[in-house]
C-alpha atoms as a PDB file:
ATOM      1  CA  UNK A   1       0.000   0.000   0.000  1.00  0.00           C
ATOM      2  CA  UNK A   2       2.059   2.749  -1.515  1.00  0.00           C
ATOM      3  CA  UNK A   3       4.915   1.490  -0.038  1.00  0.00           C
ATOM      4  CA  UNK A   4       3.913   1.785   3.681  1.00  0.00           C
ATOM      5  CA  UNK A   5       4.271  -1.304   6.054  1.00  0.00           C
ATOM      6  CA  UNK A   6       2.558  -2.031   8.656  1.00  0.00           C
ATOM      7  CA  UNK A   7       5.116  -0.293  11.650  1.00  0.00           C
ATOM      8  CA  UNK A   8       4.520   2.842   9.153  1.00  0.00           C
ATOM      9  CA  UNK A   9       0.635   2.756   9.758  1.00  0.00           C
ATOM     10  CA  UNK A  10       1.148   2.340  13.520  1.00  0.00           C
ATOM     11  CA  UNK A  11       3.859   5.479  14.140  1.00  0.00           C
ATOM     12  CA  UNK A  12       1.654   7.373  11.975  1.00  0.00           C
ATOM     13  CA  UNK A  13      -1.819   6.524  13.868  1.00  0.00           C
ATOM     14  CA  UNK A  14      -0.060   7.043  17.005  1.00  0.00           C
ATOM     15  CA  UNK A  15       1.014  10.497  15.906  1.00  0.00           C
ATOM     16  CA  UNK A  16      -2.616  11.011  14.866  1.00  0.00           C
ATOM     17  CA  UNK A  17      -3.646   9.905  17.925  1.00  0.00           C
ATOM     18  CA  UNK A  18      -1.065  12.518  20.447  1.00  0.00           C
ATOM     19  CA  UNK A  19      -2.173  15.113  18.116  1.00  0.00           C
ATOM     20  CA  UNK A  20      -5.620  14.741  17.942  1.00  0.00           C
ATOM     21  CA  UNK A  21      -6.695  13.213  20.572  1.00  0.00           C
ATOM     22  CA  UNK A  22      -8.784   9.539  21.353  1.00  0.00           C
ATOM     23  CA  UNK A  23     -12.099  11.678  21.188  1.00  0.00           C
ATOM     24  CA  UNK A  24     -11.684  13.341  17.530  1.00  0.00           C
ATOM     25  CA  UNK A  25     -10.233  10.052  15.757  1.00  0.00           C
ATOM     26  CA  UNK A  26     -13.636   8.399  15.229  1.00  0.00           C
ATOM     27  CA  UNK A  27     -15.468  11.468  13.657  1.00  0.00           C
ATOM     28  CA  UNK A  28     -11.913  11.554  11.478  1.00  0.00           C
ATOM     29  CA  UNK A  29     -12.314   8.225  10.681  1.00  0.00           C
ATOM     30  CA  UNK A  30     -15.841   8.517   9.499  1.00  0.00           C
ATOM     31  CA  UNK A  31     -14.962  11.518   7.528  1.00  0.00           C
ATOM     32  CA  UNK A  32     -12.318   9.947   6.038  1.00  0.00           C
ATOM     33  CA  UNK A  33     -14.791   6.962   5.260  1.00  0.00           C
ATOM     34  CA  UNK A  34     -17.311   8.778   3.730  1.00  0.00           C
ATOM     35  CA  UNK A  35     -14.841  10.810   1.217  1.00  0.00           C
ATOM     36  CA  UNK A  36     -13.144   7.523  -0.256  1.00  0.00           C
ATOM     37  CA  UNK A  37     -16.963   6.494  -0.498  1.00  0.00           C
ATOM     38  CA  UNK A  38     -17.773   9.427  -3.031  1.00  0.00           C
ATOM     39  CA  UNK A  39     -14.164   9.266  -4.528  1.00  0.00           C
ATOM     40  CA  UNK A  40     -15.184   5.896  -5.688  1.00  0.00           C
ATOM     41  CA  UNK A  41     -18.437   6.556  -6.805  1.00  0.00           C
ATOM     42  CA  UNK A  42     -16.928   9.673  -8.965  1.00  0.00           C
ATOM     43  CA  UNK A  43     -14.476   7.121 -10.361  1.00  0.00           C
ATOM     44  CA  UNK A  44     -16.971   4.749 -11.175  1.00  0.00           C
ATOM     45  CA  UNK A  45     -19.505   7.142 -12.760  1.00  0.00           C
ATOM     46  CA  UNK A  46     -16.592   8.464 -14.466  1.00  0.00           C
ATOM     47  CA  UNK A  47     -15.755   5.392 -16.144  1.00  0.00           C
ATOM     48  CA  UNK A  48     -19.388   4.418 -16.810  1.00  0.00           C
ATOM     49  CA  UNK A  49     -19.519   7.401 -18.698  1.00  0.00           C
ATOM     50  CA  UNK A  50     -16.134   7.239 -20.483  1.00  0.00           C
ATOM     51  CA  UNK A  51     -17.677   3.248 -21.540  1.00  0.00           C
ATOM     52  CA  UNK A  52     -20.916   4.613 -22.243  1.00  0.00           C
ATOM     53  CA  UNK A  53     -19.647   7.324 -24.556  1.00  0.00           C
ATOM     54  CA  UNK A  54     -17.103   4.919 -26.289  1.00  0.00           C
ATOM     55  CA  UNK A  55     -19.816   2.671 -27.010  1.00  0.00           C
ATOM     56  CA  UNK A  56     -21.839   5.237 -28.816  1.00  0.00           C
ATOM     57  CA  UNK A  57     -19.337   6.312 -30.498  1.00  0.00           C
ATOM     58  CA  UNK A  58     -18.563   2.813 -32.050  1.00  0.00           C
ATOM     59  CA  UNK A  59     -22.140   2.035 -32.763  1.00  0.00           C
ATOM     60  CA  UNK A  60     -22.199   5.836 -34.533  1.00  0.00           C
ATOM     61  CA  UNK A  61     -19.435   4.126 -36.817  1.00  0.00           C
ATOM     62  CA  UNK A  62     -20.786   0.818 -37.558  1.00  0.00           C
ATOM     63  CA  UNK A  63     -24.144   3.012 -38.678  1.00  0.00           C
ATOM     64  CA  UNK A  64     -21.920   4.770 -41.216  1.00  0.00           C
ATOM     65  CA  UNK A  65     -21.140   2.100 -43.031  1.00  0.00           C
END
């Protein structure tokens, strides 16, 4: 996971966790949740339409035939 182990994830949560504090981290968590929820479904509406669009343009071609 871009080249992070799993003693990386720990230091780095435990710096979260001095910084923030135990009482913030699940709201963070939940934000952080819900964005990679709608970053997927961008990606994925993104590439239904780049399909979508490819396919009408090949079926505009077959029709000119």
């Amino acid at each position: 996971m871009l080249g992070v182990g799993g003693s990386e994830i720990v230091f780095i949560a435990l710096i979260f966790l001095i910084i923030f504090g135990p009482g913030s981290l699940p709201k963070m968590a939940r934000d952080v949740g819900r964005f990679v929820t709608e970053a997927r479904r961008a990606v994925d509406e993104f590439k239904e339409e780049i399909t979508s669009a490819a396919d009408d343009d090949e079926d505009d071609h077959r029709k000119k035939r």
